[in-house]
N, C-alpha and C. Protein backbone atom coordinates (compact mmCIF):
# COMPACT_ATOMS: atom_id res chain seq x y z
N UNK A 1 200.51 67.97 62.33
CA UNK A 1 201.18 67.79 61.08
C UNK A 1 202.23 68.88 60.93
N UNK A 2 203.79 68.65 60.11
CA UNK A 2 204.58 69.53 60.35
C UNK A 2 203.80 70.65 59.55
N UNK A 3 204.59 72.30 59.75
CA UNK A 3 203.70 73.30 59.44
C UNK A 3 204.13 73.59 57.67
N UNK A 4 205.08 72.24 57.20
CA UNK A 4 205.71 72.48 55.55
C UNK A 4 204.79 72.15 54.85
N UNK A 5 203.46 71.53 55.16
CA UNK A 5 202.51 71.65 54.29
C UNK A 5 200.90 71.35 54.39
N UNK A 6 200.82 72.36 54.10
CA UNK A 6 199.29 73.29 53.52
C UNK A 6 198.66 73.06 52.50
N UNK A 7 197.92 72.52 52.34
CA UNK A 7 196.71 72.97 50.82
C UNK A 7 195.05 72.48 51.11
N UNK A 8 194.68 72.68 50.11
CA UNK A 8 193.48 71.89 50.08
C UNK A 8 192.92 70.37 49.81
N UNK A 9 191.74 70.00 50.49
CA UNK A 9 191.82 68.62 50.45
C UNK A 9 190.02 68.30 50.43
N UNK A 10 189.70 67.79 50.09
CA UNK A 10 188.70 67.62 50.01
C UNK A 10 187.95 65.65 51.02
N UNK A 11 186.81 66.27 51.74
CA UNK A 11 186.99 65.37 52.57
C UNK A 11 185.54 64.41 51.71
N UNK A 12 185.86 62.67 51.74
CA UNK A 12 184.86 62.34 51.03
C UNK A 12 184.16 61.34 51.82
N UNK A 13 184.16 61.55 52.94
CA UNK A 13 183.68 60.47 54.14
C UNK A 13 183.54 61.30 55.05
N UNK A 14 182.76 61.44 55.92
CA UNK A 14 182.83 62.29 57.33
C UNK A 14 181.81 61.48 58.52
N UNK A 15 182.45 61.50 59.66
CA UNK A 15 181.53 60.70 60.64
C UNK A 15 181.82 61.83 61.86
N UNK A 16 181.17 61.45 63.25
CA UNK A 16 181.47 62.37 64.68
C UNK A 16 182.85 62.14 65.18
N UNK A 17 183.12 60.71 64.84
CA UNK A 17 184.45 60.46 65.28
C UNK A 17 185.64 60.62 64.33
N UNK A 18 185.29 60.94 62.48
CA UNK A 18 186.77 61.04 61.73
C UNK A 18 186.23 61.37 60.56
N UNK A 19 187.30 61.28 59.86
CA UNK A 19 187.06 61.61 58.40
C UNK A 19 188.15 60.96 57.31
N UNK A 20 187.65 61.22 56.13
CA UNK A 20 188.56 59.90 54.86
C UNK A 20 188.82 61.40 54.33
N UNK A 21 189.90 62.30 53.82
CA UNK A 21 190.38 63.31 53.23
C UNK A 21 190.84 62.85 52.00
N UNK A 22 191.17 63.35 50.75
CA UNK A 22 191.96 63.42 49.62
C UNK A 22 192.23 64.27 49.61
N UNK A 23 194.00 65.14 48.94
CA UNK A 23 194.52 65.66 48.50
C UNK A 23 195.77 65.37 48.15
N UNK A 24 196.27 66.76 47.43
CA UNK A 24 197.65 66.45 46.40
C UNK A 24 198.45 65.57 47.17
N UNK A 25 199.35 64.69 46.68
CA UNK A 25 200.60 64.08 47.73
C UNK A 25 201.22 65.20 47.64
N UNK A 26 202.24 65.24 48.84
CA UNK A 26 203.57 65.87 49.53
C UNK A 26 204.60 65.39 49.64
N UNK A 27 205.59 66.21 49.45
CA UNK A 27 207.36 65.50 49.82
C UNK A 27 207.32 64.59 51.01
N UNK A 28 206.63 64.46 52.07
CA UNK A 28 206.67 63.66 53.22
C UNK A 28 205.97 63.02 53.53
N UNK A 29 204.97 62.89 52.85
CA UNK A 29 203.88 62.26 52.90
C UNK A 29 204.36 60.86 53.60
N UNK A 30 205.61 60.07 53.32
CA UNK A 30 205.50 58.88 54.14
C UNK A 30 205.50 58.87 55.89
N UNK A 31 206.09 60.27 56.35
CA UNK A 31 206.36 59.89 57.33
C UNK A 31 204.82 60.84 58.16
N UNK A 32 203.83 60.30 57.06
CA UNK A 32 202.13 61.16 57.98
C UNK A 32 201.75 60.41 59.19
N UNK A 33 201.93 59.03 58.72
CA UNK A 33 200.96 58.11 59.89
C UNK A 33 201.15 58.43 60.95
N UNK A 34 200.39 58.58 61.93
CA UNK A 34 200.78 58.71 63.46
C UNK A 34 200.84 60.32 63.66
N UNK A 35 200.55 61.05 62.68
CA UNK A 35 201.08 62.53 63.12
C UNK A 35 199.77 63.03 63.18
N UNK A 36 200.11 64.11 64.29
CA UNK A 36 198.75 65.27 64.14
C UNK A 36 198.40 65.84 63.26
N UNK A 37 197.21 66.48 63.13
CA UNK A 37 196.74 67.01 61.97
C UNK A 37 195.85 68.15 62.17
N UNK A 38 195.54 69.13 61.26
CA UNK A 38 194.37 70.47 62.05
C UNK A 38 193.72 70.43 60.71
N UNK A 39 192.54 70.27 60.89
CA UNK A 39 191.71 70.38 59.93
C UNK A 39 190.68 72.03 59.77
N UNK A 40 191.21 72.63 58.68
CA UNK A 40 190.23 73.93 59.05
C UNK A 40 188.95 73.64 57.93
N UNK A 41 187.76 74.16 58.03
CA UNK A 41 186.28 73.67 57.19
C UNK A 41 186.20 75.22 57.14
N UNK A 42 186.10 75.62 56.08
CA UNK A 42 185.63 76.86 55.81
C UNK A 42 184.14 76.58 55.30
N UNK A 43 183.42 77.51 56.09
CA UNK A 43 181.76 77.97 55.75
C UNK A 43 181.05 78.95 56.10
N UNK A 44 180.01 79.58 55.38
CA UNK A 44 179.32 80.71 55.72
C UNK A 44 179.90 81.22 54.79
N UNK A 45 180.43 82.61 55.12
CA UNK A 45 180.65 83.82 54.05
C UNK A 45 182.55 83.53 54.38
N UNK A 46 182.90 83.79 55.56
CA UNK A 46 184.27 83.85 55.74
C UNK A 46 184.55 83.40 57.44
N UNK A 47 184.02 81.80 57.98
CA UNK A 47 183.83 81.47 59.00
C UNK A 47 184.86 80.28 59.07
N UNK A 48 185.21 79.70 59.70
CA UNK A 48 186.01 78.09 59.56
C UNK A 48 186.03 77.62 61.12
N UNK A 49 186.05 76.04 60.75
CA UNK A 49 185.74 75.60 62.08
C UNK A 49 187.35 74.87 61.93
N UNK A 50 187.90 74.98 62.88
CA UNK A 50 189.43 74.05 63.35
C UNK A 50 189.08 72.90 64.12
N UNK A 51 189.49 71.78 63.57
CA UNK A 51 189.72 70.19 64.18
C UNK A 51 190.32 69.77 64.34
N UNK A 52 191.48 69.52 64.95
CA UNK A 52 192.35 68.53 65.23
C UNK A 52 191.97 67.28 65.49
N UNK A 53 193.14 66.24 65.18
CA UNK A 53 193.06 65.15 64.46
C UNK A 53 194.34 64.53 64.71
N UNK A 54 194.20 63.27 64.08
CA UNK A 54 195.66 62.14 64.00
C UNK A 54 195.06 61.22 62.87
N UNK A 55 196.41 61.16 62.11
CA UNK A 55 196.70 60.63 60.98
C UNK A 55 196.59 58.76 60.94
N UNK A 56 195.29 58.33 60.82
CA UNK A 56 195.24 56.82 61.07
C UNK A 56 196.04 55.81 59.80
N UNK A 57 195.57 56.09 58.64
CA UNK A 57 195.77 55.85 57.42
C UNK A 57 196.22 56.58 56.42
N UNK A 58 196.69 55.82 55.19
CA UNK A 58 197.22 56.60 53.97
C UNK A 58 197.06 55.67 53.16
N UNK A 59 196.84 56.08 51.70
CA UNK A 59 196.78 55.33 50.60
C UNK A 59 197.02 56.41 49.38
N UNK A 60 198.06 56.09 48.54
CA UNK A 60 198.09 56.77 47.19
C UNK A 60 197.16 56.31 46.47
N UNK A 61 196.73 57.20 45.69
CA UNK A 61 196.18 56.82 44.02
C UNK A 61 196.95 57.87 43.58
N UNK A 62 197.31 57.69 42.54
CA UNK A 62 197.88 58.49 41.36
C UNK A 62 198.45 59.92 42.14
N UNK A 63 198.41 60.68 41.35
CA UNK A 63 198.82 62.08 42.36
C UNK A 63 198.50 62.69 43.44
N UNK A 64 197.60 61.61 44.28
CA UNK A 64 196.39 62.33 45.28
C UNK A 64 196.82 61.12 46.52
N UNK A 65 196.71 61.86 48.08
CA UNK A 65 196.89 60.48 49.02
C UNK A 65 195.66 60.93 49.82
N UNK A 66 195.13 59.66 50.18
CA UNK A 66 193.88 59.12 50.65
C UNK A 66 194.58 59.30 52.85
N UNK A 67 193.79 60.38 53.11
CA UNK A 67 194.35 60.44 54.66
C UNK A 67 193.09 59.87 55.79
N UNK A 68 193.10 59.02 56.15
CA UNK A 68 192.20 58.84 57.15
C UNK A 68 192.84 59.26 58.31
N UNK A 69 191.48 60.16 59.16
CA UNK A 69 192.14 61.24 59.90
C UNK A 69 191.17 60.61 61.06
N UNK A 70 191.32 60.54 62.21
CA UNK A 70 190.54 60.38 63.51
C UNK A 70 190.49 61.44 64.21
N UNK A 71 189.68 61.96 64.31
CA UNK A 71 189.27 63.29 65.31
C UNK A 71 189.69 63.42 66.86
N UNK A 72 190.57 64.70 67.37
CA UNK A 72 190.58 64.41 69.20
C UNK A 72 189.74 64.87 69.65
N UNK A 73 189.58 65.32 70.77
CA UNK A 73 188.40 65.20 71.51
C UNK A 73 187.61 66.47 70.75
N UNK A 74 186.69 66.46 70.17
CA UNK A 74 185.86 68.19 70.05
C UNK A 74 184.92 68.40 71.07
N UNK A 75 185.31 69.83 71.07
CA UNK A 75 184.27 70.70 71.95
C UNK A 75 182.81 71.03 71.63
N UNK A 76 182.07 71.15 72.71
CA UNK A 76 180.68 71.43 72.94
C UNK A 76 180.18 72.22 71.16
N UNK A 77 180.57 73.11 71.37
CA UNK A 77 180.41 74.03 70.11
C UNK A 77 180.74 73.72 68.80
N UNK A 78 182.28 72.98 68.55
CA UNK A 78 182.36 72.49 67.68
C UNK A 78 181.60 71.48 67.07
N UNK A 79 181.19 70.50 68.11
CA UNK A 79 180.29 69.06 68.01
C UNK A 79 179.19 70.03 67.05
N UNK A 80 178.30 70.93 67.74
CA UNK A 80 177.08 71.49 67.74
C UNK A 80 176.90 71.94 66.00
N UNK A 81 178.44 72.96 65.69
CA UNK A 81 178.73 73.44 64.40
C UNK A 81 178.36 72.37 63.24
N UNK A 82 179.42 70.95 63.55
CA UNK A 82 179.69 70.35 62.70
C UNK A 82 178.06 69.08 62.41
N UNK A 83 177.19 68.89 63.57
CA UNK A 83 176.47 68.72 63.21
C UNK A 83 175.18 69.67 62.24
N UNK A 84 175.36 71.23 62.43
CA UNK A 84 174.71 71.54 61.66
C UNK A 84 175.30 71.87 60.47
N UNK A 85 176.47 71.88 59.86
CA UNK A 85 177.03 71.50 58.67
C UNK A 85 176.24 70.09 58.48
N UNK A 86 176.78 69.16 58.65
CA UNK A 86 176.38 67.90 58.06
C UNK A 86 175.50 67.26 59.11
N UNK A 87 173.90 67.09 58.29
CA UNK A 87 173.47 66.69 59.94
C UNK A 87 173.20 65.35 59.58
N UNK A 88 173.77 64.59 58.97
CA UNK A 88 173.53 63.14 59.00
C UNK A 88 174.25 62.61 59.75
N UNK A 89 174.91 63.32 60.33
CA UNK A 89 176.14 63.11 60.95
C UNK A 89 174.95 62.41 62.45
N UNK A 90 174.23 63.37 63.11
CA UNK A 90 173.51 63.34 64.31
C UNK A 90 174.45 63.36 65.14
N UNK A 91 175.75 64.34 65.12
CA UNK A 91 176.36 64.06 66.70
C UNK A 91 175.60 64.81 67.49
N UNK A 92 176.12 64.45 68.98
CA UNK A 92 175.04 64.73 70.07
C UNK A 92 176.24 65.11 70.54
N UNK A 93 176.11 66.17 71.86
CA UNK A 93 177.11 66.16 72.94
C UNK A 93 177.05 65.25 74.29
C-alpha cells in the first residue's frame, strides 16, 4: 500500500488465510484494489506482529471502507504468533 497512508483499523473477521479490516476512508482509497498492504497487530506490552497482504475487496459505509485483505505467504513464527493471539483460528504450519 502507498506509504501516504497510515492509521488505525480495526479488523472484524480474521481467518489463516485473510482478514475483513474497517477503517477511516482515504484520499485514494479507489485506487486500493489489487495493492499491497502491511498489516502491523500490536500486542503484549509493546510487541507487533507485521503481515503482509493484498487488497481483495472494498466497500464504503459512511465514513469508514470495508478492506478485505488476503494474506501472503506467513512464516513459521508468525503462523505460530497469530494462532496464539486468536486460537480459533487453529492455524497449523
Amino acid at each position: 500500500m502507498n506509504s501516504d497512508r497510515q492509521g488505525p483499523g480495526i479488523v472484524t473477521n480474521i481467518s489463516a488465510k485473510g482478514c475483513l479490516c474497517m477503517m477511516d476512508t482515504f484520499h485514494s482509497w479507489e485506487n486500493i484494489n489489487s495493492q499491497d498492504i502491511e498489516l502491523i497487530f500490536s500486542y503484549g506490552d509493546l510487541e507487533t506482529l507485521t503481515i503482509s497482504g493484498r487488497v481483495r475487496s472494498t466497500q464504503i459505509q459512511g465514513q469508514q471502507i470495508k478492506l478485505g485483505i488476503q494474506f501472503n505467504g506467513i512464516d513459521q513464527f508468525s503462523q505460530s504468533l497469530l494462532s496464539s493471539l486468536v486460537p480459533a483460528l487453529g492455524v497449523r504450519s
